[in-house]
Protein backbone atom coordinates (compact mmCIF):
# COMPACT_ATOMS: atom_id res chain seq x y z
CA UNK A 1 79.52 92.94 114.71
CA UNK A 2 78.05 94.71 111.76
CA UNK A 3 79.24 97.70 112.45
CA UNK A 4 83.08 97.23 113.37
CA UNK A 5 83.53 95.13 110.24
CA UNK A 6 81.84 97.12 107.86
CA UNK A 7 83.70 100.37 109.28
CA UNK A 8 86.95 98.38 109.36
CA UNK A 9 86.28 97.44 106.02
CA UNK A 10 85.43 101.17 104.86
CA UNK A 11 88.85 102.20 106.41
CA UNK A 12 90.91 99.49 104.60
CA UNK A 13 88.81 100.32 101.19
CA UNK A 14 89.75 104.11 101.57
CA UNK A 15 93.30 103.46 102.57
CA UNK A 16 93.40 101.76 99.02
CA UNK A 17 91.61 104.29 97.05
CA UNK A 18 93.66 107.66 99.15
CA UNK A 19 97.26 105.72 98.93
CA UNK A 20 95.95 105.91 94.76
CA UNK A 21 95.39 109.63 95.03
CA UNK A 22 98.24 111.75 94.78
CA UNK A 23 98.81 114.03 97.02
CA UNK A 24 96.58 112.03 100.02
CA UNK A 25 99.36 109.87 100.71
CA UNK A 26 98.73 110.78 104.78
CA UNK A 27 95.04 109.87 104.55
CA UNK A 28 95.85 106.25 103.51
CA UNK A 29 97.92 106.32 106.54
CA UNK A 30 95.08 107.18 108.68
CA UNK A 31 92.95 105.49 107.49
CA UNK A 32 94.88 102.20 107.42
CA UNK A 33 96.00 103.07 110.99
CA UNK A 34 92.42 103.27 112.01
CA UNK A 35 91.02 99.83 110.26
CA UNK A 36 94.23 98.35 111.86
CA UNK A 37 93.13 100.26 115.48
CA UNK A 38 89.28 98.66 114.70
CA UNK A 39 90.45 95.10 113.87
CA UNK A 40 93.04 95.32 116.96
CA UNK A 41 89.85 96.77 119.64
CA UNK A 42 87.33 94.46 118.18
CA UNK A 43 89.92 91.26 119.04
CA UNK A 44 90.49 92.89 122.42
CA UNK A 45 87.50 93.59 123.06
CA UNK A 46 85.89 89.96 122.47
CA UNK A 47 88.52 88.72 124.56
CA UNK A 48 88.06 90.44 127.21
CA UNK A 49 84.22 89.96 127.36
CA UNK A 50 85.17 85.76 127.09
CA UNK A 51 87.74 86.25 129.60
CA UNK A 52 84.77 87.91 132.44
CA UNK A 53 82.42 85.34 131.25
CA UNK A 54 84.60 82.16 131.90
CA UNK A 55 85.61 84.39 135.42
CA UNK A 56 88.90 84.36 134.71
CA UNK A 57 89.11 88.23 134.67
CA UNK A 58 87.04 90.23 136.89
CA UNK A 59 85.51 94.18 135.78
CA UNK A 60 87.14 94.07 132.56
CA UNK A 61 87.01 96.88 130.13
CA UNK A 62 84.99 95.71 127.72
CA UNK A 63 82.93 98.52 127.26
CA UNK A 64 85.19 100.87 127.40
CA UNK A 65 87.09 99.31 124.21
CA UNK A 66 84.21 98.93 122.16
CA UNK A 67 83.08 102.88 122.61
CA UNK A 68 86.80 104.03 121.98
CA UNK A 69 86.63 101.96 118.93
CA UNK A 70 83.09 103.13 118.00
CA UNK A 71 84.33 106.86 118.57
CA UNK A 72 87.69 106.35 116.82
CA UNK A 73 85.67 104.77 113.97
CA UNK A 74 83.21 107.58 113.46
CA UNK A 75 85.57 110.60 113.90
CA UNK A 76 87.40 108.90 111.28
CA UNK A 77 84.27 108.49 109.52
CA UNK A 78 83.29 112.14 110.24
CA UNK A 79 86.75 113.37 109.13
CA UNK A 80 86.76 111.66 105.58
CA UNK A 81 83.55 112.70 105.27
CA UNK A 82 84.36 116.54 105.61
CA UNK A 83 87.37 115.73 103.27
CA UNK A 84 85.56 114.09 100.27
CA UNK A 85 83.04 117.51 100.50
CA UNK A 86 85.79 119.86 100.46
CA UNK A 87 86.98 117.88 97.54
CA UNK A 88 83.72 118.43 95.69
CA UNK A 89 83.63 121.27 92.97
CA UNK A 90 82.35 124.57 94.49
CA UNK A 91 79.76 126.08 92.07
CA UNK A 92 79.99 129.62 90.97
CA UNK A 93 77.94 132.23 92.08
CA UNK A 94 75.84 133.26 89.50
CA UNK A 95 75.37 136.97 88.69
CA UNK A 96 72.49 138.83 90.66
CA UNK A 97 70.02 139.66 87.82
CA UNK A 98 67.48 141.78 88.24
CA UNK A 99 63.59 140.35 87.43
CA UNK A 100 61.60 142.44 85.17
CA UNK A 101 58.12 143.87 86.63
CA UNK A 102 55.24 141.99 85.62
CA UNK A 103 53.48 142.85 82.96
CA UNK A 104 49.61 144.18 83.06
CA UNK A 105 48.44 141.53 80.83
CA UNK A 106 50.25 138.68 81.96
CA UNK A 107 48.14 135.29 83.84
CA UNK A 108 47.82 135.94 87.44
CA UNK A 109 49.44 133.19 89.08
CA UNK A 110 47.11 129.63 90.38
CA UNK A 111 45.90 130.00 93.95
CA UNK A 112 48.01 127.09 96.03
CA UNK A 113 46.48 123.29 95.74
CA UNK A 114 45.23 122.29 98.90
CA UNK A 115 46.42 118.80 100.37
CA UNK A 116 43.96 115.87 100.00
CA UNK A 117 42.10 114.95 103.07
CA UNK A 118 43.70 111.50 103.61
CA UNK A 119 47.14 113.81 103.60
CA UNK A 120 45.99 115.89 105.94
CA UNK A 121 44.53 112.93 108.02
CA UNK A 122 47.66 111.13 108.25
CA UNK A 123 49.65 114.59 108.67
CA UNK A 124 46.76 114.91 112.06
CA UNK A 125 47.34 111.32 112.93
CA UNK A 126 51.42 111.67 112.52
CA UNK A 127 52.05 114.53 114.94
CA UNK A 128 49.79 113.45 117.50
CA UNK A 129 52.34 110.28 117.65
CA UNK A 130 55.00 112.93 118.04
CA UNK A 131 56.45 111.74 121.03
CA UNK A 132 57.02 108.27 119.91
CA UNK A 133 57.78 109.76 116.15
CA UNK A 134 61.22 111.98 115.25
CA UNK A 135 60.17 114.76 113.55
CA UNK A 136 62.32 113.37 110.41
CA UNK A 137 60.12 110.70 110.47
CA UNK A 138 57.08 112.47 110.17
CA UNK A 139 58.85 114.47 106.86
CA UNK A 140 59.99 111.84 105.53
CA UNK A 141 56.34 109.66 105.25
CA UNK A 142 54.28 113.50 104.52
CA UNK A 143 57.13 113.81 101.35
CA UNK A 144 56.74 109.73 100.46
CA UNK A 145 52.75 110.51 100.71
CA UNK A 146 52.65 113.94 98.67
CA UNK A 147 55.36 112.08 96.08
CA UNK A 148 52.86 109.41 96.12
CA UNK A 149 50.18 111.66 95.22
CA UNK A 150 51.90 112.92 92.11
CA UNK A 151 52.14 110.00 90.89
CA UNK A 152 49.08 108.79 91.33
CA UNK A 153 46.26 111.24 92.10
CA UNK A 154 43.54 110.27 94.53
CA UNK A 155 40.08 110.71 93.33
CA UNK A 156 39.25 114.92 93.87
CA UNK A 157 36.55 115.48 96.81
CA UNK A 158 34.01 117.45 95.49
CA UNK A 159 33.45 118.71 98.73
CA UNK A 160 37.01 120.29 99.01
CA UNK A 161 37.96 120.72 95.47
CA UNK A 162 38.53 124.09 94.37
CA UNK A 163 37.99 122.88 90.57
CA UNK A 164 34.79 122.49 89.70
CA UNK A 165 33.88 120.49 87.18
């Protein structure tokens, strides 16, 4: 129910904002043709599933009205999508520059930080789950973890610190 009223919604909110637009005067029409399409396969569709439950209609197609309006929904969705990108500014290319050799005297660049144990615990304990786990998943709490430890820095193991102190 969420989801066909807040698409339906979305449609009827970017029917408004593309009939303001000039030039997108045949997105607003798509875009209200498609919230009116939702609104229209959502009724039908709810009918349809009362009229099978009261047995008054036998096999109806329920189902198959609620995935053309989830697939009419998120092509539109899909479509606008690609439009409001194209629409973005396209930066320019900046000029290949060439980078100066190092010089002899300059710092030699810091060896790479190793990850904390308790990172590298839960990265271990994270990918065995990988199964039950999409991969995003597992990126998505590593970078909340390593963001977390920027901000707040976990007491160094003197067993695994390089620094010594």
């Amino acid at each position: 129910m969420l989801c066909f009223g807040s698409l339906t919604v979305a449609c009827f909110v970017f029917a408004r904002r593309f009939a303001a637009e000039p030039g997108a005067r045949g997105w607003a029409r798509y875009s209200l043709s498609i919230g009116i399409l939702q609104v229209v396969l959502f009724i039908v569709a709810n009918v349809t599933a009362t009229l099978d439950q009261n047995g008054t209609l036998t096999n109806p197609p329920t189902g198959l009205l609620q995935r053309v309006g989830i697939v009419t929904g998120w092509i539109w969705l899909s479509l606008v999508a690609l439009h409001e990108l194209r629409a973005l500014p396209q930066p320019v290319p900046a000029r290949p520059t060439t980078t100066p050799a190092p010089r002899p005297h300059s710092r030699p660049l810091a060896a790479p930080v190793r990850p904390p144990e308790t990172l590298l615990r839960w990265h271990g304990e994270l990918t065995r789950l990988g199964d039950t786990l999409a991969p995003s998943t597992v990126w998505l709490l590593l970078t909340r973890a390593a963001r977390h430890r920027r901000k707040a820095p976990w007491p160094a193991n003197p067993a695994t610190s390089r620094c010594r102190t």
